[in-house]
N, C-alpha and C. Protein backbone atom coordinates (compact mmCIF):
# COMPACT_ATOMS: atom_id res chain seq x y z
N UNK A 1 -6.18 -14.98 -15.69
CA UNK A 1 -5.39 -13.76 -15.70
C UNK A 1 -4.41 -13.82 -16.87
N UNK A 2 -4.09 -12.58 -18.05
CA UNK A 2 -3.31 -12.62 -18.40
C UNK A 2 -2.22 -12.21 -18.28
N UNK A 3 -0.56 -13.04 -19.22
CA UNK A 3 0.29 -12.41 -18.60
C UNK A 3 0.73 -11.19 -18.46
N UNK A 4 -0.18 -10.33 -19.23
CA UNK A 4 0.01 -8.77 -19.15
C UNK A 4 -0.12 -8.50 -17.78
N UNK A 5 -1.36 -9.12 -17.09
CA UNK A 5 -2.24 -8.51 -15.94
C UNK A 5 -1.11 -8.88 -14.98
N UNK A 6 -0.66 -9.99 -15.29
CA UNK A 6 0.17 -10.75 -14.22
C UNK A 6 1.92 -9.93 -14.36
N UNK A 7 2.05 -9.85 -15.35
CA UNK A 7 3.56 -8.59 -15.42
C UNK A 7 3.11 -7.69 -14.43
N UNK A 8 2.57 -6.86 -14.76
CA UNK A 8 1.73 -5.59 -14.00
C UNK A 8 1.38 -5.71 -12.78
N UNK A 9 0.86 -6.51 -12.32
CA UNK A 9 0.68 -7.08 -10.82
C UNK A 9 1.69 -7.08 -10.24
N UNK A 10 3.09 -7.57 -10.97
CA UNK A 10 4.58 -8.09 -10.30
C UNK A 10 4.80 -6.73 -10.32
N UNK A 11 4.76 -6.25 -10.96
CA UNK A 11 5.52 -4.25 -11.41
C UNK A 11 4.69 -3.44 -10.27
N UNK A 12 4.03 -3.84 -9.45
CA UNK A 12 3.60 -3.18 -9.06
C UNK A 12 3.89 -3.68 -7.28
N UNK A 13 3.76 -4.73 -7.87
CA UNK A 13 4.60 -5.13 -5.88
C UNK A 13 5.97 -5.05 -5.95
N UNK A 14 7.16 -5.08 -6.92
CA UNK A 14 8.24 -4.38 -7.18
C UNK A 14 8.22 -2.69 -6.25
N UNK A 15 6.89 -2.25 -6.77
CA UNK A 15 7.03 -0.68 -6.86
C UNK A 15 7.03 -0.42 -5.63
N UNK A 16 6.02 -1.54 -4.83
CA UNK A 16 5.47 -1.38 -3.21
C UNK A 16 6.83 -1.82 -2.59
N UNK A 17 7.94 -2.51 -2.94
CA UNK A 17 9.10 -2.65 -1.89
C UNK A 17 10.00 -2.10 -2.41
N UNK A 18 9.95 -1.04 -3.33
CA UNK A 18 11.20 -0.25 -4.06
C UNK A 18 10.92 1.51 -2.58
N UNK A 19 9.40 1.69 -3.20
CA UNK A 19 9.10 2.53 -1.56
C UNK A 19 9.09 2.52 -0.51
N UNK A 20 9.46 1.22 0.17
CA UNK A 20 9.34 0.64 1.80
C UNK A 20 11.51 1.23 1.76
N UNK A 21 11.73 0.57 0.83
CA UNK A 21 13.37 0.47 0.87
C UNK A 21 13.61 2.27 0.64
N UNK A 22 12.87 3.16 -0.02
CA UNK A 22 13.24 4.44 -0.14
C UNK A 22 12.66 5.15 1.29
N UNK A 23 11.39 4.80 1.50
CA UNK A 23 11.35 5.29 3.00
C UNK A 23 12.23 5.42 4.35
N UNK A 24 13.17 4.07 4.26
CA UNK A 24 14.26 4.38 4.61
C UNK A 24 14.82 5.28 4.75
N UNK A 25 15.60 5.31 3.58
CA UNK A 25 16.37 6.23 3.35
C UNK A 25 16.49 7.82 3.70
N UNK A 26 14.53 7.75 3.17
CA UNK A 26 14.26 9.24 4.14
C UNK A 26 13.86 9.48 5.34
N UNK A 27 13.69 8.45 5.84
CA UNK A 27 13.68 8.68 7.76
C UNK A 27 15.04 8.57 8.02
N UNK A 28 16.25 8.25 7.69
CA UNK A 28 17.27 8.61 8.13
C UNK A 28 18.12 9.74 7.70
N UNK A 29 17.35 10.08 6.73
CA UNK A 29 17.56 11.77 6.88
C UNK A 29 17.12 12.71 7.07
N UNK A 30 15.98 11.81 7.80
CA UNK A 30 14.78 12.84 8.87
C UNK A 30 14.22 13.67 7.58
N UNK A 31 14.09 13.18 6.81
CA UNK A 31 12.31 13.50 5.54
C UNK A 31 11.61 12.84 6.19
N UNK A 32 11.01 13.12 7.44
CA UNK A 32 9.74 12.34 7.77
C UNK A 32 8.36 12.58 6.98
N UNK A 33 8.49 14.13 6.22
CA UNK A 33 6.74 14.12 5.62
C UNK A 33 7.37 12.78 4.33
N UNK A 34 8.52 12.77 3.72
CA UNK A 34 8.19 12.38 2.58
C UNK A 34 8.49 10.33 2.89
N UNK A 35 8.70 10.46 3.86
CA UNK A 35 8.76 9.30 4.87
C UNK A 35 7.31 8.52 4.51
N UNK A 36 6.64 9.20 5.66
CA UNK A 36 5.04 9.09 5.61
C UNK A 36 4.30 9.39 4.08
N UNK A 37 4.44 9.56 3.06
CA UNK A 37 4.91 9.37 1.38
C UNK A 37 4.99 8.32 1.00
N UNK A 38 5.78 7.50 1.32
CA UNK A 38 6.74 6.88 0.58
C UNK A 38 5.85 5.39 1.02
N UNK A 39 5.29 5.49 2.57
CA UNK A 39 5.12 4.08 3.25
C UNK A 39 3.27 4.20 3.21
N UNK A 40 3.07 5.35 2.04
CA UNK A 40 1.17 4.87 1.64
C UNK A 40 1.62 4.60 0.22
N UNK A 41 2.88 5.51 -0.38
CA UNK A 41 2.62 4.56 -1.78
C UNK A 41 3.21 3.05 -1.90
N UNK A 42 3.58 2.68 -0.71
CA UNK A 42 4.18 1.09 -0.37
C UNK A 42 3.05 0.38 -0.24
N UNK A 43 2.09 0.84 0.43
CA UNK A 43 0.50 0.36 0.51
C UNK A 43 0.11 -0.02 -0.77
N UNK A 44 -0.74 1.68 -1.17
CA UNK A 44 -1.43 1.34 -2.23
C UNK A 44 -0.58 1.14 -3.41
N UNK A 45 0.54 0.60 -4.03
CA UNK A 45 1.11 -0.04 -5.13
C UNK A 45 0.62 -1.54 -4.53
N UNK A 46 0.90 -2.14 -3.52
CA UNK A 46 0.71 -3.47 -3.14
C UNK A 46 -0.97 -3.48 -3.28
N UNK A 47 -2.05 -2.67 -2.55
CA UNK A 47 -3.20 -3.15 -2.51
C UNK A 47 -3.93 -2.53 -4.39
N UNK A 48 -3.05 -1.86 -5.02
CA UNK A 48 -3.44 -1.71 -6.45
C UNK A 48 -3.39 -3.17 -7.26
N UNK A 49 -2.03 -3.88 -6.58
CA UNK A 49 -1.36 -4.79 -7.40
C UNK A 49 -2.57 -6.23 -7.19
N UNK A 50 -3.26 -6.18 -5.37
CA UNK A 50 -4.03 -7.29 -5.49
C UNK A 50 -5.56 -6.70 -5.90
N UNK A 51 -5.59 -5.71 -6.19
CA UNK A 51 -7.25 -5.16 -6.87
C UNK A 51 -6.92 -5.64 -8.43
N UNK A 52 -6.10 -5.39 -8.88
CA UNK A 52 -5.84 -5.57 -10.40
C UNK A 52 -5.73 -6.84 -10.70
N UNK A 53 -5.09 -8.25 -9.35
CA UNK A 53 -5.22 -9.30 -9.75
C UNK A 53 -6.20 -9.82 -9.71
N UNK A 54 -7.42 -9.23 -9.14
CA UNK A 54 -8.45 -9.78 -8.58
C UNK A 54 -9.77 -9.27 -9.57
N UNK A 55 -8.84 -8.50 -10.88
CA UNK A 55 -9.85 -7.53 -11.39
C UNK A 55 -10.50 -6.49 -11.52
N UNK A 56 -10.22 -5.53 -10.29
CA UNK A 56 -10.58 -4.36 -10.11
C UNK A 56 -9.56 -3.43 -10.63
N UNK A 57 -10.20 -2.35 -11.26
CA UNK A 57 -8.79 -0.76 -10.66
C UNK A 57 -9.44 -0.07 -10.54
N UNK A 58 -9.27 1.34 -10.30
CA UNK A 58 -9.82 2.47 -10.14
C UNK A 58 -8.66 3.50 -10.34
N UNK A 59 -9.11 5.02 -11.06
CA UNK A 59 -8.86 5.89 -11.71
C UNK A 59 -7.77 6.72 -10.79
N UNK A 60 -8.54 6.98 -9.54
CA UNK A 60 -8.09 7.71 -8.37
C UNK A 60 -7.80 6.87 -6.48
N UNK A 61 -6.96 7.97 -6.05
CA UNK A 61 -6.57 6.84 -5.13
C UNK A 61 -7.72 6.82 -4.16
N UNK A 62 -8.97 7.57 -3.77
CA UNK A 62 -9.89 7.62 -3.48
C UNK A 62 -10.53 5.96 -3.74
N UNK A 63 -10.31 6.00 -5.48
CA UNK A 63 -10.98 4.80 -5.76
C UNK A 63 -10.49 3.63 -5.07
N UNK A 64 -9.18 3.46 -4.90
CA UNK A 64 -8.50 2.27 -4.40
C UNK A 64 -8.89 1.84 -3.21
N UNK A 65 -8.53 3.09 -2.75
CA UNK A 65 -9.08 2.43 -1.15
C UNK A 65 -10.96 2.20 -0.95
N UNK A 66 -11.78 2.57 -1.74
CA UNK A 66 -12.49 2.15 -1.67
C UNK A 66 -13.61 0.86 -2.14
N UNK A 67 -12.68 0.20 -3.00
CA UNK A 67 -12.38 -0.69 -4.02
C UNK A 67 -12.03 -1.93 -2.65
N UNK A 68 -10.57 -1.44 -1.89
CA UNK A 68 -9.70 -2.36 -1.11
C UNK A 68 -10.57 -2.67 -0.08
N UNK A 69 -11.77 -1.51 0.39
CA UNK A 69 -12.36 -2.01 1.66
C UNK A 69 -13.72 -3.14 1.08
N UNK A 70 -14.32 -2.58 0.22
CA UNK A 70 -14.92 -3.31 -0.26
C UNK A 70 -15.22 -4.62 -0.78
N UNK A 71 -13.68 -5.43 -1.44
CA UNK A 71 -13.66 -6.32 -2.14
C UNK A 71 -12.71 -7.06 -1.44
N UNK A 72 -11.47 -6.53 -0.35
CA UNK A 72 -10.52 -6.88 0.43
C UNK A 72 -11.14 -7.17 1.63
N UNK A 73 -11.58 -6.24 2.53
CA UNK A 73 -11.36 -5.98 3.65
C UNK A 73 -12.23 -6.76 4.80
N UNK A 74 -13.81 -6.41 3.64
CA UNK A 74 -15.44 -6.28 3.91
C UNK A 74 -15.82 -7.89 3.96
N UNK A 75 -14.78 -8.57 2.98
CA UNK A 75 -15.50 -10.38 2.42
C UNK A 75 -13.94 -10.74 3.64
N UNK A 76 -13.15 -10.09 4.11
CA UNK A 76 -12.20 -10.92 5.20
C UNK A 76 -10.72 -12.02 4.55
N UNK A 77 -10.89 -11.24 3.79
CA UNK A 77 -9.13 -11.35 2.86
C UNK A 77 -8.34 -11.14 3.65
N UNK A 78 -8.20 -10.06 4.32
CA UNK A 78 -7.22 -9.39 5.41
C UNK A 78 -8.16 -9.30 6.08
N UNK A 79 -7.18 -9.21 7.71
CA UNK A 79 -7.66 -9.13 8.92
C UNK A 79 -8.42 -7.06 9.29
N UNK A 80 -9.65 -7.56 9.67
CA UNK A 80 -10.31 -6.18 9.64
C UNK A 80 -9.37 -5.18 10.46
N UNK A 81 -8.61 -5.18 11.20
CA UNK A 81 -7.50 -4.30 11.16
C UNK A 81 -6.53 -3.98 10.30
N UNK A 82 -6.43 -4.40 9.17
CA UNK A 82 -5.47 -3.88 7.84
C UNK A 82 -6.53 -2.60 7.56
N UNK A 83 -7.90 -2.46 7.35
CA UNK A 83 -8.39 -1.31 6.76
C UNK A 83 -8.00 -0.08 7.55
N UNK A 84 -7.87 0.22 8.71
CA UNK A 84 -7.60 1.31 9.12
C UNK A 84 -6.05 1.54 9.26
N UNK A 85 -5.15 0.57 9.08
CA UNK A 85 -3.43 0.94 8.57
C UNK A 85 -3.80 1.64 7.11
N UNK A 86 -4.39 1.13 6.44
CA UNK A 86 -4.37 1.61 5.06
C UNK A 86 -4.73 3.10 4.62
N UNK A 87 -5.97 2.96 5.58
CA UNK A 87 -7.11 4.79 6.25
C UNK A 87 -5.51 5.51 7.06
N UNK A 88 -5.13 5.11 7.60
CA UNK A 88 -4.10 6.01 8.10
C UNK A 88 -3.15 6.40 7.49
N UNK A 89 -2.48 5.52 6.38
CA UNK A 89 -1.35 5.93 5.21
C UNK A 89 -2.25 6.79 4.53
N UNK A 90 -3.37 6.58 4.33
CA UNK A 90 -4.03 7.44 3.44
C UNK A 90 -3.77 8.94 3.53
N UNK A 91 -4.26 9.05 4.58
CA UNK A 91 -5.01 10.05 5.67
C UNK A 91 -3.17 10.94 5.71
N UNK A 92 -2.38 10.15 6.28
CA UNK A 92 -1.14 11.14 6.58
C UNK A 92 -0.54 11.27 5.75
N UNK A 93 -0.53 10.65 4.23
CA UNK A 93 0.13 10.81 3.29
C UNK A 93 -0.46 11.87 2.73
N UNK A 94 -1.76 12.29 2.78
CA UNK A 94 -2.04 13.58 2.58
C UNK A 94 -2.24 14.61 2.70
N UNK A 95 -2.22 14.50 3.83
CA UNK A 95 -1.79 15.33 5.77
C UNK A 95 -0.24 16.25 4.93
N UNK A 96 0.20 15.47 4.82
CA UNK A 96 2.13 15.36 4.66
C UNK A 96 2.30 16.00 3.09
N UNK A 97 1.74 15.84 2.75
CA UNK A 97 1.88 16.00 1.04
C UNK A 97 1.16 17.48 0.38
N UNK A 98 0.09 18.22 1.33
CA UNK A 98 -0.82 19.04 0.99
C UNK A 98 -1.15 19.76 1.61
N UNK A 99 -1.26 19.56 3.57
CA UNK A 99 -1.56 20.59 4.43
C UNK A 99 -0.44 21.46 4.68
N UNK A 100 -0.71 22.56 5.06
CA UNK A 100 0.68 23.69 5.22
C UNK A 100 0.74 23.58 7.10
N UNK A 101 1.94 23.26 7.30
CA UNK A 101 2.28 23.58 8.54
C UNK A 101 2.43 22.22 9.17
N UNK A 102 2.79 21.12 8.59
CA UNK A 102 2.61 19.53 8.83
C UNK A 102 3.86 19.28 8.59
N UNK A 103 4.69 19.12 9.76
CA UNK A 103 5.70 18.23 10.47
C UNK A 103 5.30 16.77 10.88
N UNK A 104 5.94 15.60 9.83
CA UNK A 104 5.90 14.49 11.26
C UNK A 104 7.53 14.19 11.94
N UNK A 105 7.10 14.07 13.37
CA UNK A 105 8.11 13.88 14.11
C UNK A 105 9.06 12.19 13.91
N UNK A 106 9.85 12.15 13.65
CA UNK A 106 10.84 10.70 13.54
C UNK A 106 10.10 9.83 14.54
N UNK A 107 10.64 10.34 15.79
CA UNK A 107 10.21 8.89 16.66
C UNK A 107 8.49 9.07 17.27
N UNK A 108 7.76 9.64 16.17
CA UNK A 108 6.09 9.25 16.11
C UNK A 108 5.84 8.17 15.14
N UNK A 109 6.61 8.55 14.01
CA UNK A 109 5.99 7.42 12.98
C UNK A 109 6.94 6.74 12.37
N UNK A 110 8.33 6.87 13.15
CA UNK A 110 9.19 5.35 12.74
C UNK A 110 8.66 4.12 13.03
N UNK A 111 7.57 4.08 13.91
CA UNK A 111 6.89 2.65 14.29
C UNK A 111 5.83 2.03 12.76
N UNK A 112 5.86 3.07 12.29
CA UNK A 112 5.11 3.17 11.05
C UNK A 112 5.53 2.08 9.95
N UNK A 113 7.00 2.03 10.12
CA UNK A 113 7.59 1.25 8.62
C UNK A 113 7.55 0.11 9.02
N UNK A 114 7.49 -0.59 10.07
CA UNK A 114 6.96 -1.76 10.43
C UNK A 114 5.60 -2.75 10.21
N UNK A 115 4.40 -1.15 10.18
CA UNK A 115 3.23 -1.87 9.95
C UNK A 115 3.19 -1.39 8.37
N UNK A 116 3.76 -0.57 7.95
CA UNK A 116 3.75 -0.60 6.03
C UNK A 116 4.21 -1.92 5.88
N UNK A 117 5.48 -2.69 6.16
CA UNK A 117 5.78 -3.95 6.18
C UNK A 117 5.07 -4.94 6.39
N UNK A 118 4.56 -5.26 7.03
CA UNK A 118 3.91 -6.15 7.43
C UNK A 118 2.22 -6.20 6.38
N UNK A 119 2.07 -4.87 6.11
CA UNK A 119 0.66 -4.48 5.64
C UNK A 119 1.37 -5.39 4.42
N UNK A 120 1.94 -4.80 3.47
CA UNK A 120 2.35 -5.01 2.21
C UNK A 120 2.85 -6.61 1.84
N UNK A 121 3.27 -7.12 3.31
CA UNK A 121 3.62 -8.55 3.10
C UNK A 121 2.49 -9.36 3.04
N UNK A 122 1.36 -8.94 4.01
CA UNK A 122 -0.05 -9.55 3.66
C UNK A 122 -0.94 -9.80 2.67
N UNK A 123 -0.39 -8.44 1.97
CA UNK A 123 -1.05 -8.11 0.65
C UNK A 123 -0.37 -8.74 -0.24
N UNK A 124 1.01 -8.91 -0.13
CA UNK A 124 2.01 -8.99 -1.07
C UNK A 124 1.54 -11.43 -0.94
N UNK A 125 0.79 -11.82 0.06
CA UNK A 125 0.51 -13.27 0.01
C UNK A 125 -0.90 -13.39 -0.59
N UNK A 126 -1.91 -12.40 -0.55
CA UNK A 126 -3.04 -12.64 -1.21
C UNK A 126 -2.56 -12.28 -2.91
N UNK A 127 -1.52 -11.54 -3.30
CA UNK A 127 -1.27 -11.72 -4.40
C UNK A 127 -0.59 -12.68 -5.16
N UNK A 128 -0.11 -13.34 -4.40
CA UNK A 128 0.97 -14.82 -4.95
C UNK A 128 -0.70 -15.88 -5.22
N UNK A 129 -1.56 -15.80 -3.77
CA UNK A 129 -2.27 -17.16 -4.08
C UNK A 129 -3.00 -16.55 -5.74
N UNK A 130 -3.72 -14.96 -5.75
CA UNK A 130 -4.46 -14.72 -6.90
C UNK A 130 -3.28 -15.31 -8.40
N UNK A 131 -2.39 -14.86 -8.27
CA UNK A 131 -1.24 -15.17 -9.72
C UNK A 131 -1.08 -16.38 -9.68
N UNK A 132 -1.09 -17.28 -8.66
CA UNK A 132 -0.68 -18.68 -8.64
C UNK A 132 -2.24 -19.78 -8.96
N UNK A 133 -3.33 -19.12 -8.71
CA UNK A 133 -4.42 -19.90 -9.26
C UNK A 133 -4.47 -20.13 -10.87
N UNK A 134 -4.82 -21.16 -10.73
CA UNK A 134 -5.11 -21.76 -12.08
C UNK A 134 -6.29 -21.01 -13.12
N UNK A 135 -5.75 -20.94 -14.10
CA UNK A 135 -6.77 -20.13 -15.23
C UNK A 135 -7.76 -21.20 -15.86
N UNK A 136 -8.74 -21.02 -15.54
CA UNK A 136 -10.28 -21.97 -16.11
C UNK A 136 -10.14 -22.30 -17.51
């Protein structure tokens, strides 16, 4: 890996806990759509950051997640329950972002920033071992 790839990797799990910490902010001022926002781009910055260390990217976020199930999910990197946290940030971040008439309620998906956490910390350890392996 170079250290470009490896800057970029860090800039990008930066980006995934700069959004977990802004999600905050907007569930306590009851922005829950931009809530549910904030805790898929906490995701996919973290699962961009271990596709890119691992060699992959893709163009669109379509691509990512299909990239993440494939090369993450499918060979058992993460536990086969991370793919459908990820399908669900997906899914309501665009629910939230694009459908007309889409409220999320506070105490439905405050349980939410817990498993963005946890998702992103998982992701955020398969990216230390990829940056921390030795270059051939």
């Amino acid at each position: 890996m170079t250290d470009e790839t490896r800057t970029l990797v860090r800039y990008r799990l930066s980006r995934a806990k700069e959004a977990l910490e802004e999600a905050i902010l907007l569930l306590e001022s009851d922005h829950t759509n931009t809530f549910v926002n904030r805790l898929y781009y906490a995701c996919f910055y973290a699962v961009s950051a271990l596709l890119l260390a691992k060699g992959f990217s893709a163009t669109r976020h379509s691509g990512v997640r299909v990239l993440f199930h494939q090369h993450i999910v499918k060979p058992g990197l993460l536990s086969i329950s991370q793919g459908p946290i990820y399908d669900k940030f997906f899914d309501y971040g665009q629910r939230g972002d694009y459908a007309d008439l889409t409220h999320f309620e506070a105490h439905d998906v405050r349980p939410w920033l817990d498993e963005a956490r946890a998702f992103v910390g998982d992701v955020e350890a398969l990216v230390a071992s990829e940056i921390n392996r030795p270059t051939p």
